[in-house]
Each structure stands twice: as C-alpha cells, then as structure tokens.
Protein backbone atom coordinates (compact mmCIF):
# COMPACT_ATOMS: atom_id res chain seq x y z
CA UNK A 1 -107.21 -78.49 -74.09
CA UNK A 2 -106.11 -79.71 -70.81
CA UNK A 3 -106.18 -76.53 -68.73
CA UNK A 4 -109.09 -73.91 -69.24
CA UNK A 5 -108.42 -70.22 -68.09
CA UNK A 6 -110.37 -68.20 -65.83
CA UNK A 7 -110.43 -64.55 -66.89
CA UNK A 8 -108.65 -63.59 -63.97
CA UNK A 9 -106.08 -61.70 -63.41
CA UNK A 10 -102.60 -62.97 -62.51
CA UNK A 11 -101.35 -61.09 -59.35
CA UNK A 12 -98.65 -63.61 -57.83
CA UNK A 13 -95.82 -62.31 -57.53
CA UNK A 14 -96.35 -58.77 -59.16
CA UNK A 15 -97.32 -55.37 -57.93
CA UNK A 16 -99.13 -54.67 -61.03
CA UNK A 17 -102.44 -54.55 -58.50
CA UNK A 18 -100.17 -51.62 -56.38
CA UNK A 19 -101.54 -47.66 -58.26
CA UNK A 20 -98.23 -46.46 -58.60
CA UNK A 21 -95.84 -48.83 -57.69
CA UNK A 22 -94.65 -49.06 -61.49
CA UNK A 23 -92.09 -46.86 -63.24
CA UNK A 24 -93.67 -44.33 -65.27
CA UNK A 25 -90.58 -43.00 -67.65
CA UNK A 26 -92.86 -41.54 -70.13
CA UNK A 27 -94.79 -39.15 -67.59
CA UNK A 28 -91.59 -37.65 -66.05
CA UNK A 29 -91.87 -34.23 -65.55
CA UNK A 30 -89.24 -32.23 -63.27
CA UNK A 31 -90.53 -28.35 -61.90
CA UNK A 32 -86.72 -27.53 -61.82
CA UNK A 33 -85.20 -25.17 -63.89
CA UNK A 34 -82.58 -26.23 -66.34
CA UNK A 35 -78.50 -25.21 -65.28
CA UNK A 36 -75.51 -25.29 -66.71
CA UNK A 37 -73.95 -28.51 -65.23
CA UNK A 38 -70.08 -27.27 -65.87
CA UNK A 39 -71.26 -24.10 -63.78
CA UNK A 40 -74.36 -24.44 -61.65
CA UNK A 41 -76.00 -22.11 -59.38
CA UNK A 42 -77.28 -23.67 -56.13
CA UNK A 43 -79.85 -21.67 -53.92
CA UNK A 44 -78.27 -22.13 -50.34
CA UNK A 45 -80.19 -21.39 -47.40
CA UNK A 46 -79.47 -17.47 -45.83
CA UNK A 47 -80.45 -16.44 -42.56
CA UNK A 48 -79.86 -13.31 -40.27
CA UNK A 49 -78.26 -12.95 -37.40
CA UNK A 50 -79.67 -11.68 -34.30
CA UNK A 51 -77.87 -10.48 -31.62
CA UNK A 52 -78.50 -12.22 -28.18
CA UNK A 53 -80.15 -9.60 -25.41
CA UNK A 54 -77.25 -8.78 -22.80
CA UNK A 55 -78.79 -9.01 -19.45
CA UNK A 56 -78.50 -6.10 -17.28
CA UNK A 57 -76.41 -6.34 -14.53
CA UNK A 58 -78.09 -5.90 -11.01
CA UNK A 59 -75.93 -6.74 -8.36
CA UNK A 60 -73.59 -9.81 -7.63
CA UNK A 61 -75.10 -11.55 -4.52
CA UNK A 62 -72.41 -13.30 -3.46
CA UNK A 63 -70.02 -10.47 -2.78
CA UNK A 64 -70.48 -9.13 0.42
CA UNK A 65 -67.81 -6.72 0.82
CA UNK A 66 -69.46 -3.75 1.21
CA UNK A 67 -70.71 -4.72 4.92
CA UNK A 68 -68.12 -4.40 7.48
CA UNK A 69 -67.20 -7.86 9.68
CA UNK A 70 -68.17 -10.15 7.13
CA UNK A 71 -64.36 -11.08 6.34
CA UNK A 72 -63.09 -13.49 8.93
CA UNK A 73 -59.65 -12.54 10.82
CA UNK A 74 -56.81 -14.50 10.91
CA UNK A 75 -56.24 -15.94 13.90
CA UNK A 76 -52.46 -16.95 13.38
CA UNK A 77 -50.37 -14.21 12.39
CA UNK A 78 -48.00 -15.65 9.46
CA UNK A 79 -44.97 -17.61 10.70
CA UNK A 80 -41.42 -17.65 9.45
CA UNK A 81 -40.90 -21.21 7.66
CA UNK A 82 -37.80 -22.29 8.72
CA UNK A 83 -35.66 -24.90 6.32
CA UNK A 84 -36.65 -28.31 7.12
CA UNK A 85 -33.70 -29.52 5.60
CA UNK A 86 -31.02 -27.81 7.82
CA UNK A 87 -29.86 -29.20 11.10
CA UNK A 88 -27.49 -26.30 12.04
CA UNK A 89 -29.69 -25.09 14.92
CA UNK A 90 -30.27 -28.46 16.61
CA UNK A 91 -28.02 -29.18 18.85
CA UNK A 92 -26.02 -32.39 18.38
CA UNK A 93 -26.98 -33.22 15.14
CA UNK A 94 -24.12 -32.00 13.15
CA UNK A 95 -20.70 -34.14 12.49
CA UNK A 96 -17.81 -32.86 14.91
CA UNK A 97 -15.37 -30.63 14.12
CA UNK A 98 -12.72 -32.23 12.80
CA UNK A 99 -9.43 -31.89 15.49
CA UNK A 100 -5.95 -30.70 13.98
CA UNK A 101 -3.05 -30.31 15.56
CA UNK A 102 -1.10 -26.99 15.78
C-alpha cells in the first residue's frame, strides 16, 4: 500500500460539514392546504377604509376684506387705448389725396 488513510473526514470542496445545507426531499412537509390547481382560491389581503378627518374651517388669514382701506386705489383712472396701427389722426402721415380734374 502506498498511501495509508487517516480516518478523517473529507471536507474539500463539500458542504457536507454545513447542518442543513443539503436537500432533504424525503422530510418535505408543506402546512398548506391542498387546491384545486384548474380553480384555486387565493386569500388576498382586505383592508378597511377609513375616512380622512376634514379639518374645520376657522378663518382664511389672508383675506382681509372685511376691514375697510386695506384695498389699494387706483391711481390712474382707465384710459381709452387708442389703435396703434392707425395714422389717421397724425397729421401728415397719410398719402395725399389724389388730384382729379373736373
């Protein structure tokens, strides 16, 4: 005999030393309850709605319209916009009239 063994085991390479790590076919055991896979029944999550608090309405503190002078007054009434296109009321800055003979 060339090589002598050592009684030891052989844990290169494996994870036979790993509780565990193994597959363990014979010891499956599932806690669910058999279904119908053509029809199956799933138990989906349910809640309940609850209805958000509505605040109750104080006062709006940024309206101020209740206390008199707080609106500022125009200081230029609205003026008449006249055409800026037009030239009809400047004077000199229409074509002359053409002259004809009578």
């Amino acid at each position: 005999m060339l090589h002598f063994s050592l009684n030891k085991p052989y844990y290169n390479l494996t994870n036979a030393d790993i509780a565990g790590s193994s597959p363990q076919v014979i010891k499956f055991k599932s806690i669910r309850e058999p279904s119908n896979p053509l029809n199956p029944k799933y138990n989906l999550a349910s809640f309940t709605v609850v209805p958000h608090p509505v605040p109750k309405f104080i006062r709006d503190s940024i309206e101020h319209d209740d206390i008199t002078g707080t609106r500022s007054k125009k200081l230029v009434p609205e003026l008449a916009q006249r055409e800026s296109m037009k030239v009809s009321d400047i004077h000199g800055a229409s074509k002359k009239q053409s002259y004809q003979r009578h």
